[in-house]
N, C-alpha and C. Protein backbone atom coordinates (compact mmCIF):
# COMPACT_ATOMS: atom_id res chain seq x y z
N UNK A 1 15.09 11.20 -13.17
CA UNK A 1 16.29 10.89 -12.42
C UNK A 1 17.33 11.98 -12.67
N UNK A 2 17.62 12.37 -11.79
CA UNK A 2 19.20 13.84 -11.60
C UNK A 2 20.14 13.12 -11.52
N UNK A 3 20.78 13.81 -12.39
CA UNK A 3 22.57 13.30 -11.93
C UNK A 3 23.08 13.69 -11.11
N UNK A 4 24.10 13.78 -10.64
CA UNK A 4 25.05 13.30 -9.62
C UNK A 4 25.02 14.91 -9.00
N UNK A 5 25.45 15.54 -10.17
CA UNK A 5 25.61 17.11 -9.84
C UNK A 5 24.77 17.97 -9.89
N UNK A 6 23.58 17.59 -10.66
CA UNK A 6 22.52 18.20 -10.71
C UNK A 6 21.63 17.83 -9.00
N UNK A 7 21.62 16.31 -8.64
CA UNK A 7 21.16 16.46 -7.36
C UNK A 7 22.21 17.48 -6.38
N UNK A 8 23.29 17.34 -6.30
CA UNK A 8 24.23 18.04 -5.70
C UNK A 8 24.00 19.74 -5.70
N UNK A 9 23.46 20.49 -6.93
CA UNK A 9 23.58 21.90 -6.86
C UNK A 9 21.90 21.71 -6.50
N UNK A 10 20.96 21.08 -7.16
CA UNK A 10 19.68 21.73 -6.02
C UNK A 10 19.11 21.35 -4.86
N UNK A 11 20.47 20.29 -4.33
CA UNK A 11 20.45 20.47 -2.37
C UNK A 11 21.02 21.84 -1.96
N UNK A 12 22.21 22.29 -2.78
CA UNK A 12 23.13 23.68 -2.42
C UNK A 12 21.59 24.77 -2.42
N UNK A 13 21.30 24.45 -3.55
CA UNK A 13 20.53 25.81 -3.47
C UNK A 13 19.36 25.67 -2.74
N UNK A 14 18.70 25.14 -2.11
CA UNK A 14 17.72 24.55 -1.55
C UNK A 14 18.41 25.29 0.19
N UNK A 15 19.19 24.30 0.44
CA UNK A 15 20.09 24.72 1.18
C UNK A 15 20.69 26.42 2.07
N UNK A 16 21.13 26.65 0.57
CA UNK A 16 21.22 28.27 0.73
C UNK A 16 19.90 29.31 1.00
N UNK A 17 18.94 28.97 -0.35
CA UNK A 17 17.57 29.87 0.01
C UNK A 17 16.66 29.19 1.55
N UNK A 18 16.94 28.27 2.56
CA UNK A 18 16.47 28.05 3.54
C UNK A 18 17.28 28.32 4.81
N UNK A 19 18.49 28.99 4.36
CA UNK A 19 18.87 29.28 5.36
C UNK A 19 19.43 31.09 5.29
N UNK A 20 19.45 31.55 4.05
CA UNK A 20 19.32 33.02 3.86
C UNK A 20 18.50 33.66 3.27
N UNK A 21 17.42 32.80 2.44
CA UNK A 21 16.39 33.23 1.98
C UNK A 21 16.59 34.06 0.19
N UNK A 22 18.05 33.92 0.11
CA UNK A 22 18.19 34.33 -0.97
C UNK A 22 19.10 33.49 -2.34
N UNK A 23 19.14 32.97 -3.30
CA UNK A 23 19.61 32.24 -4.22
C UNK A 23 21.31 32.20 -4.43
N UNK A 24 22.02 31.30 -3.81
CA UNK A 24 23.06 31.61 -4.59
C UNK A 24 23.86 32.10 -5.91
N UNK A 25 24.80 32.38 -5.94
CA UNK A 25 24.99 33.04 -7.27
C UNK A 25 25.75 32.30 -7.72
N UNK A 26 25.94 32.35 -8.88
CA UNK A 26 26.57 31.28 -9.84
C UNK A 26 27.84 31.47 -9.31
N UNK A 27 28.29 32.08 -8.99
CA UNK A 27 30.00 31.90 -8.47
C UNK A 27 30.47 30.66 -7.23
N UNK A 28 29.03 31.04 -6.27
CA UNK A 28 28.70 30.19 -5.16
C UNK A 28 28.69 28.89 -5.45
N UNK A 29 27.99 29.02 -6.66
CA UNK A 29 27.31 27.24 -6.83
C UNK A 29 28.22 26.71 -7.72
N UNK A 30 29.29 27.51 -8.42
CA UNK A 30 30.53 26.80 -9.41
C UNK A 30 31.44 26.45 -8.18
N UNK A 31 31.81 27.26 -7.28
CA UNK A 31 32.29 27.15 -6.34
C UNK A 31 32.05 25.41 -5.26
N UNK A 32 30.87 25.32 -5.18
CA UNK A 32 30.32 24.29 -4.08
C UNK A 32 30.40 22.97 -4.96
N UNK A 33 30.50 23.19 -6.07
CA UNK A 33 30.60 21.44 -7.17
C UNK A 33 31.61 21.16 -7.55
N UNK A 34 32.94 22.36 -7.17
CA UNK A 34 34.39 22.09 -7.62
C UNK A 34 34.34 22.65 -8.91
N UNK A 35 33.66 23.24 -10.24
CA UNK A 35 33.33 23.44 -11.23
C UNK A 35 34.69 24.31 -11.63
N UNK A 36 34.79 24.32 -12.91
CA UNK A 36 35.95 25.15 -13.98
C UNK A 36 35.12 26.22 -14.06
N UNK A 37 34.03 26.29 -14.55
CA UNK A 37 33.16 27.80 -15.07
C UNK A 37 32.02 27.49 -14.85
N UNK A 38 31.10 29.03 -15.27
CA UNK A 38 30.00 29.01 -14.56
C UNK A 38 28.78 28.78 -16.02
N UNK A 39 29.74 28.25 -16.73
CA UNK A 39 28.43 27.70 -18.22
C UNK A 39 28.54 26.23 -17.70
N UNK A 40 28.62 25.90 -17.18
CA UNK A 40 28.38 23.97 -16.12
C UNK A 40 27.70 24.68 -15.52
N UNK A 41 27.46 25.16 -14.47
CA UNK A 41 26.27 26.28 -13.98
C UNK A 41 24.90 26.13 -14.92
N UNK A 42 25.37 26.91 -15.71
CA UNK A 42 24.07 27.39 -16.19
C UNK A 42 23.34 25.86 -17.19
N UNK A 43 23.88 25.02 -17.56
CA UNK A 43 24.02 24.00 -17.90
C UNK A 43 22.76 23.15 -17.40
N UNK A 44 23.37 23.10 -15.88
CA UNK A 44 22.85 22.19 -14.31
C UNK A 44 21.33 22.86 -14.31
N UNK A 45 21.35 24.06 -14.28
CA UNK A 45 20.33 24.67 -14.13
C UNK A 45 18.82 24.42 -15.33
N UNK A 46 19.66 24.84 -16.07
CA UNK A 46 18.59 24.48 -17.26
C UNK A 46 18.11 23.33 -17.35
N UNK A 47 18.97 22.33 -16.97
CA UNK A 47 18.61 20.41 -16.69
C UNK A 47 17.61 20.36 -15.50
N UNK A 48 18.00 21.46 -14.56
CA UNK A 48 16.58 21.23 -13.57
C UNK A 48 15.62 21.52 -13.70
N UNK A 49 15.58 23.22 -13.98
CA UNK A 49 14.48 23.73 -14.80
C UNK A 49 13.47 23.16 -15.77
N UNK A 50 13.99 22.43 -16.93
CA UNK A 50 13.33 21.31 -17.58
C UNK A 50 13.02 20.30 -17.07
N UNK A 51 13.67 19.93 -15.99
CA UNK A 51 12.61 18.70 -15.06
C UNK A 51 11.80 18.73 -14.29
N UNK A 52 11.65 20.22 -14.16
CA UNK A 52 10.41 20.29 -12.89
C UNK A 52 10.95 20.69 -11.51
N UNK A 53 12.14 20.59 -11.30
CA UNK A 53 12.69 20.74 -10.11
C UNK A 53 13.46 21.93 -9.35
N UNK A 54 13.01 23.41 -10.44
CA UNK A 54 13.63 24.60 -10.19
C UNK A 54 12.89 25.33 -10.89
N UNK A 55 12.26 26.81 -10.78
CA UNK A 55 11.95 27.73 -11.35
C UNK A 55 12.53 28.99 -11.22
N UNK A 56 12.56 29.39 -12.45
CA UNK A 56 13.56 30.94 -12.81
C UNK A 56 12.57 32.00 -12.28
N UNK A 57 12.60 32.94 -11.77
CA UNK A 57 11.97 33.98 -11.96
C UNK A 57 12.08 35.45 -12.64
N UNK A 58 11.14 35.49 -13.30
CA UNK A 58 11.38 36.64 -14.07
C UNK A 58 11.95 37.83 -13.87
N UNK A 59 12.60 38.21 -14.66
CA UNK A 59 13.24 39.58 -14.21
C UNK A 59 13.49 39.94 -12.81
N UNK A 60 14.39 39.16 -12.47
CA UNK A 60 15.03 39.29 -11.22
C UNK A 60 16.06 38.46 -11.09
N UNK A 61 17.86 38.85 -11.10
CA UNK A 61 18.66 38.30 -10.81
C UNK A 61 18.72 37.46 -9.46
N UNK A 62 19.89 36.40 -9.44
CA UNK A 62 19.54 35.55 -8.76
C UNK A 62 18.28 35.02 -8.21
N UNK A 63 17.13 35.05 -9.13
CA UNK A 63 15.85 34.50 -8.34
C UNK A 63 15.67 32.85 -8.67
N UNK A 64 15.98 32.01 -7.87
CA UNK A 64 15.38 30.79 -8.06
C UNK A 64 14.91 30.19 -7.36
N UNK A 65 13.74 29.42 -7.42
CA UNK A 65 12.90 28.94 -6.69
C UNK A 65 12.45 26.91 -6.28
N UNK A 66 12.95 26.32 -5.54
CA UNK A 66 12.90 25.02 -5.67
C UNK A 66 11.64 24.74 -5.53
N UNK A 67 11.19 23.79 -6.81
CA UNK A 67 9.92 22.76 -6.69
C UNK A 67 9.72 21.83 -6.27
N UNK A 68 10.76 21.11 -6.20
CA UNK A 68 10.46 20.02 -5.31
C UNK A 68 12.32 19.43 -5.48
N UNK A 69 11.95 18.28 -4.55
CA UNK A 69 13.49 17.70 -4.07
C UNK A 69 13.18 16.31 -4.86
N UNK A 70 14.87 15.61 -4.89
CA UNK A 70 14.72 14.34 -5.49
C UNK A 70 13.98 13.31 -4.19
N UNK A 71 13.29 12.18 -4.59
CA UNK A 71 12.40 11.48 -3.38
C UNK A 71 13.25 11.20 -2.25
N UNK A 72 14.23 10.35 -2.67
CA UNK A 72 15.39 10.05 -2.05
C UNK A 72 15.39 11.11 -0.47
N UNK A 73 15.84 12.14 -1.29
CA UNK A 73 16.11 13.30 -0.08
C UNK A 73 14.79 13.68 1.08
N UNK A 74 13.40 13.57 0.25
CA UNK A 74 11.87 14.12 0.67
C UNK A 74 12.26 12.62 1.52
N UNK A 75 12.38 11.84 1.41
CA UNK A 75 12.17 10.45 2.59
C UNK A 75 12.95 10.22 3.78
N UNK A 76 14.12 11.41 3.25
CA UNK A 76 15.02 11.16 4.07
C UNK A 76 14.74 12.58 5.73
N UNK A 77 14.00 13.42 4.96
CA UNK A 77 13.59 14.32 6.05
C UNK A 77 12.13 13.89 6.31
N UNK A 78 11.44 13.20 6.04
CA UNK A 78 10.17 12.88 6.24
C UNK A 78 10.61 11.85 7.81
N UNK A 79 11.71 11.21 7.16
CA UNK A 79 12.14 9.93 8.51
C UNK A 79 12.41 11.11 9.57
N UNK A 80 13.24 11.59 9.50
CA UNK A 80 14.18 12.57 10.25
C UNK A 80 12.65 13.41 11.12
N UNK A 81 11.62 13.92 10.73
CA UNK A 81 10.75 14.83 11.38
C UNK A 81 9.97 13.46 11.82
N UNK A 82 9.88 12.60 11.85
CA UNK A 82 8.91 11.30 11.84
C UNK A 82 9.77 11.29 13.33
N UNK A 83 11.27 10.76 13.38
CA UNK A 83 11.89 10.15 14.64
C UNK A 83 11.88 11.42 15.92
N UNK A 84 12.00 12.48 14.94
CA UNK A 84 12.04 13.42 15.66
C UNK A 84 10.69 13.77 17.02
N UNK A 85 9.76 13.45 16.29
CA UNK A 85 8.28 13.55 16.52
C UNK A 85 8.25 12.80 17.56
N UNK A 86 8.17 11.34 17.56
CA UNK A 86 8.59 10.01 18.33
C UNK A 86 8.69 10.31 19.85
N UNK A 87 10.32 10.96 19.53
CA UNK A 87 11.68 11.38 20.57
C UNK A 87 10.51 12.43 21.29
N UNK A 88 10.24 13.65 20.76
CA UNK A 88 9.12 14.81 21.83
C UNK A 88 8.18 14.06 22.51
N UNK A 89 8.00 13.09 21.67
CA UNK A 89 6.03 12.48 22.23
C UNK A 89 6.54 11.61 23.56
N UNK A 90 7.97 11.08 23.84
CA UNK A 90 7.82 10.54 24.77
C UNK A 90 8.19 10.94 25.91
């Protein structure tokens, strides 16, 4: 289970790398949670990282990579491409 802000920064980044293909930067993502500094950043990150739900990549700034989404969210676009589907077929 993610907290509040931790679900919150890996929709942002999820978000960001699907629509520019490249990782926000910690300024971005202190920025998008209202955050004081960017060690809550790095914080969030490491809490995902250890859950399975983000990977670092090596030697390469800004590289991060989403593993998967909280279910919540995966059900909520599963409906969304499901109605969508529906709506074409008829």
């Amino acid at each position: 289970m993610l907290t509040k802000k931790q679900k919150n920064l890996l929709l942002f980044i999820n978000k960001k790398l699907r629509s520019s293909g490249v990782s926000p930067s910690y300024e971005e993502m202190k920025e998008s949670l209202n955050l004081k500094s960017k060690s809550g950043i790095h914080r969030l990150i490491s809490a995902l990282e250890e859950r399975g739900f983000i990977k670092r990549l090596a030697h390469k700034a800004r590289a991060l990579e989403v593993i998967k989404l909280p279910e919540l969210h995966l059900l909520m676009i599963f409906t969304t491409a499901f109605h969508l589907a529906s709506l074409k077929a008829v």
